[in-house]
C-alpha atoms as a PDB file:
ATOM      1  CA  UNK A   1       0.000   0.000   0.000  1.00  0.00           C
ATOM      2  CA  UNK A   2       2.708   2.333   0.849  1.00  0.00           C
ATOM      3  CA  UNK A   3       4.640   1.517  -1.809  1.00  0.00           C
ATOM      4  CA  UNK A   4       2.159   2.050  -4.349  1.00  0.00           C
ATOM      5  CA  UNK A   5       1.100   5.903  -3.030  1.00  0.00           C
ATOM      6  CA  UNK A   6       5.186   6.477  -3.240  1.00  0.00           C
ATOM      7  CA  UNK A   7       5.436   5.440  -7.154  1.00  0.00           C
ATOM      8  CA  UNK A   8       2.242   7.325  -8.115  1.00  0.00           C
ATOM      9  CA  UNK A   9       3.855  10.146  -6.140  1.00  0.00           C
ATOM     10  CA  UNK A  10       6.626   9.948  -7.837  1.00  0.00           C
ATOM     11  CA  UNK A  11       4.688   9.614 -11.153  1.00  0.00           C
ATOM     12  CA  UNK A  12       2.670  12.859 -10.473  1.00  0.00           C
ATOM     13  CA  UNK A  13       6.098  14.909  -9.503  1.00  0.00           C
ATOM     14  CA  UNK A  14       7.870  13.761 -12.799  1.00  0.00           C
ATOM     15  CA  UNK A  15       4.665  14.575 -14.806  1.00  0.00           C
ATOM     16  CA  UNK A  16       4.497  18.095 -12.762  1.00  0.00           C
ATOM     17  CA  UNK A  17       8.132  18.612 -13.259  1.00  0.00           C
ATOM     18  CA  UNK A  18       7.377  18.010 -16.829  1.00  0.00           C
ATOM     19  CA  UNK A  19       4.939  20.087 -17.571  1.00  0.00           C
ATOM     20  CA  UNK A  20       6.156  22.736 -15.514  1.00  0.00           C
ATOM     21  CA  UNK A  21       9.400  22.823 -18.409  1.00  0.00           C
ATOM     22  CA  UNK A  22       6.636  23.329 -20.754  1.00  0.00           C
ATOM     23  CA  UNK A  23       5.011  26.738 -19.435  1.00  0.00           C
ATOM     24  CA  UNK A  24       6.016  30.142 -20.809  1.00  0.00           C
ATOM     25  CA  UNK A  25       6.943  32.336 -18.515  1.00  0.00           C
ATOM     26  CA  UNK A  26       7.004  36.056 -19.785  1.00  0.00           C
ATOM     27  CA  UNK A  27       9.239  38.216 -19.013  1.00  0.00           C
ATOM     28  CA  UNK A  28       8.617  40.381 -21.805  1.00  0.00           C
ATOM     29  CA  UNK A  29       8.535  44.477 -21.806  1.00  0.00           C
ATOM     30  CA  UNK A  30       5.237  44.234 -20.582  1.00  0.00           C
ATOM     31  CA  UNK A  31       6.184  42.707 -17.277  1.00  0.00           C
ATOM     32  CA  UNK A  32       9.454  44.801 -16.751  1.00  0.00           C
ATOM     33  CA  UNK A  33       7.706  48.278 -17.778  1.00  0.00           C
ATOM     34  CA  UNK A  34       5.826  48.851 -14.205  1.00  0.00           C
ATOM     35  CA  UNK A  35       9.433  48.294 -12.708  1.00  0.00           C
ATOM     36  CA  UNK A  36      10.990  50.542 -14.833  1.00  0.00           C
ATOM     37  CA  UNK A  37       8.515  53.095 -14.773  1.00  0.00           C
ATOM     38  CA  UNK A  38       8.176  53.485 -11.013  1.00  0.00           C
ATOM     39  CA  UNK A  39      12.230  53.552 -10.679  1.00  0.00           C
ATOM     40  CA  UNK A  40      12.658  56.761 -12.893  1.00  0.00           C
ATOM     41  CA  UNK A  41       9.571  58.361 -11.319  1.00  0.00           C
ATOM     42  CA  UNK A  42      11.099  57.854  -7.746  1.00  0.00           C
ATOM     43  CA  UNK A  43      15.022  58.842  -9.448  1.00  0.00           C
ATOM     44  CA  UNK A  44      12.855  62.789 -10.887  1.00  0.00           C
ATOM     45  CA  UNK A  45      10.752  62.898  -7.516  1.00  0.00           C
ATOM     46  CA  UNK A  46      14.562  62.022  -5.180  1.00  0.00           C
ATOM     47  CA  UNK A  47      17.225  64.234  -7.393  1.00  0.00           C
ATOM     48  CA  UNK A  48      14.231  66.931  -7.753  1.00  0.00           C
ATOM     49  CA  UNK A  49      15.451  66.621 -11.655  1.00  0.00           C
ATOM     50  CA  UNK A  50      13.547  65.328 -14.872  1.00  0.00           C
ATOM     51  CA  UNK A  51      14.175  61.974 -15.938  1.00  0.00           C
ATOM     52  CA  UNK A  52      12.960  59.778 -18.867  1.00  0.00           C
ATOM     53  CA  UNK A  53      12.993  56.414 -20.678  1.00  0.00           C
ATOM     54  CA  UNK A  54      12.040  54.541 -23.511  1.00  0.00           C
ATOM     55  CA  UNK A  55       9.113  51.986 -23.174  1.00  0.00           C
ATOM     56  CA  UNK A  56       9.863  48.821 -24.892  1.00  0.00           C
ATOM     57  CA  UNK A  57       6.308  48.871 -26.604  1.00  0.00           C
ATOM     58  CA  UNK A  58       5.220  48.704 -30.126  1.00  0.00           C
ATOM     59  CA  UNK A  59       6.244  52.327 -31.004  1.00  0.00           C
ATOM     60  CA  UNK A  60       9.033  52.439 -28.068  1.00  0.00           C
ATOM     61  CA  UNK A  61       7.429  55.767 -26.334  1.00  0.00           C
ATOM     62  CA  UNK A  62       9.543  58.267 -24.921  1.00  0.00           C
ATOM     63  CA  UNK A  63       8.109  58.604 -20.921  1.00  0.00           C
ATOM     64  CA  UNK A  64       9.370  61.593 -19.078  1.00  0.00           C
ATOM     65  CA  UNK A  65       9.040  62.824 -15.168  1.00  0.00           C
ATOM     66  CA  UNK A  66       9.364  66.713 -14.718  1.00  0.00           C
ATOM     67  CA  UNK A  67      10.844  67.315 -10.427  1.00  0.00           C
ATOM     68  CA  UNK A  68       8.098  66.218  -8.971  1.00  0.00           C
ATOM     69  CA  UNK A  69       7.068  63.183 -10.622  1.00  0.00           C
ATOM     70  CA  UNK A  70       5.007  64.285 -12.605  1.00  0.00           C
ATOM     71  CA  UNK A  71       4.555  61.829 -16.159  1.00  0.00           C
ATOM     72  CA  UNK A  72       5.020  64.402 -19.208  1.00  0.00           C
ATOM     73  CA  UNK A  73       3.657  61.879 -21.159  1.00  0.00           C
ATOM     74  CA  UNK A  74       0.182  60.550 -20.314  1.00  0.00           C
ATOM     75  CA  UNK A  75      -2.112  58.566 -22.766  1.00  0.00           C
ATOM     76  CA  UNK A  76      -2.469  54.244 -23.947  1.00  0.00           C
ATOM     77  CA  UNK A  77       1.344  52.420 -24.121  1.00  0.00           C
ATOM     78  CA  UNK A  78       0.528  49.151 -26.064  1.00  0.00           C
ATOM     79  CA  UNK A  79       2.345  45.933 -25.980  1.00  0.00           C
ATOM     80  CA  UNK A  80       1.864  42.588 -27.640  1.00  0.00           C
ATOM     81  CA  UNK A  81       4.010  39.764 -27.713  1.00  0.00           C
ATOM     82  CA  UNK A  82       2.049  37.883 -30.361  1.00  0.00           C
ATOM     83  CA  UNK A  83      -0.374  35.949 -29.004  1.00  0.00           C
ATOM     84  CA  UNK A  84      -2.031  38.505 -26.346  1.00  0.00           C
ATOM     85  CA  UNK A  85      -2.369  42.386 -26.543  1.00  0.00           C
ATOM     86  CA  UNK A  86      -1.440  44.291 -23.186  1.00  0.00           C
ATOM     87  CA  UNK A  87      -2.343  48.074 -22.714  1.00  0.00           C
ATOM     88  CA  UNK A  88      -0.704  50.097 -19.897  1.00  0.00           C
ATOM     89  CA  UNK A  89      -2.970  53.818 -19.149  1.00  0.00           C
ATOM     90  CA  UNK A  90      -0.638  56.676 -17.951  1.00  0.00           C
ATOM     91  CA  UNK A  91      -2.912  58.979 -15.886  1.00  0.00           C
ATOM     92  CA  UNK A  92      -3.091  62.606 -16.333  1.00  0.00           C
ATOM     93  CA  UNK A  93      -1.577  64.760 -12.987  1.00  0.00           C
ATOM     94  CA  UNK A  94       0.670  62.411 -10.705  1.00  0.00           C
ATOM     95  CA  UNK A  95       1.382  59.288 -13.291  1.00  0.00           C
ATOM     96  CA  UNK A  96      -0.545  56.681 -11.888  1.00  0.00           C
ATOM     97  CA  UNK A  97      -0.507  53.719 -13.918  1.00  0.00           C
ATOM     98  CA  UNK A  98      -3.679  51.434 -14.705  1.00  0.00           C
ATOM     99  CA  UNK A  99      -2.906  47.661 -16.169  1.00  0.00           C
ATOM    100  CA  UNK A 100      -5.916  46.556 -18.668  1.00  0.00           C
ATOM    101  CA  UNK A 101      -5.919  43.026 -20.133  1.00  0.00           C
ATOM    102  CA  UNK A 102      -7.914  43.521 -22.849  1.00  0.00           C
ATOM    103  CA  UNK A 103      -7.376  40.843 -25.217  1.00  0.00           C
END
């Protein structure tokens, strides 16, 4: 008895390990751009200076931060890798960034 609930363990883990190799996980410029976009916000808002980047989207959008924080760009960033279409929404005033998973 015990020795048959240690093989089908054994049978699920190898089948979990193996499927497990099979997932994709993303790590795309959707996934890194909230990262990115929150460090050079807090860089503008700690040297009290304007800072930018380039968003790794489908048109590669220049996003700058006056002193204060502030996004100089605001407006839809889109990204795809493909298979799914992500939008990112900068907010008009402070920058505050909304994540929509629309298709």
């Amino acid at each position: 008895m015990l020795l048959q609930l240690l093989i089908s363990l054994s049978v699920l883990s190898v089948l979990g390990l193996l499927g497990l190799q099979s997932v994709r996980f993303s790590r795309g410029a959707f996934s890194l751009f909230p990262d990115r976009y929150l460090e050079m916000q807090s860089e503008a808002i700690l040297h009290a200076d304007s800072r930018s980047f380039t968003a790794q989207d489908d048109v590669r959008t220049r996003i700058g931060f006056n002193r204060y924080g502030n996004a100089a760009h605001v407006g839809t960033i889109t990204f795809s890798d493909g298979r799914k279409i992500y939008t990112a929404v900068i907010e008009l005033g402070g920058g505050r960034l909304v994540f929509r998973d629309d298709r």
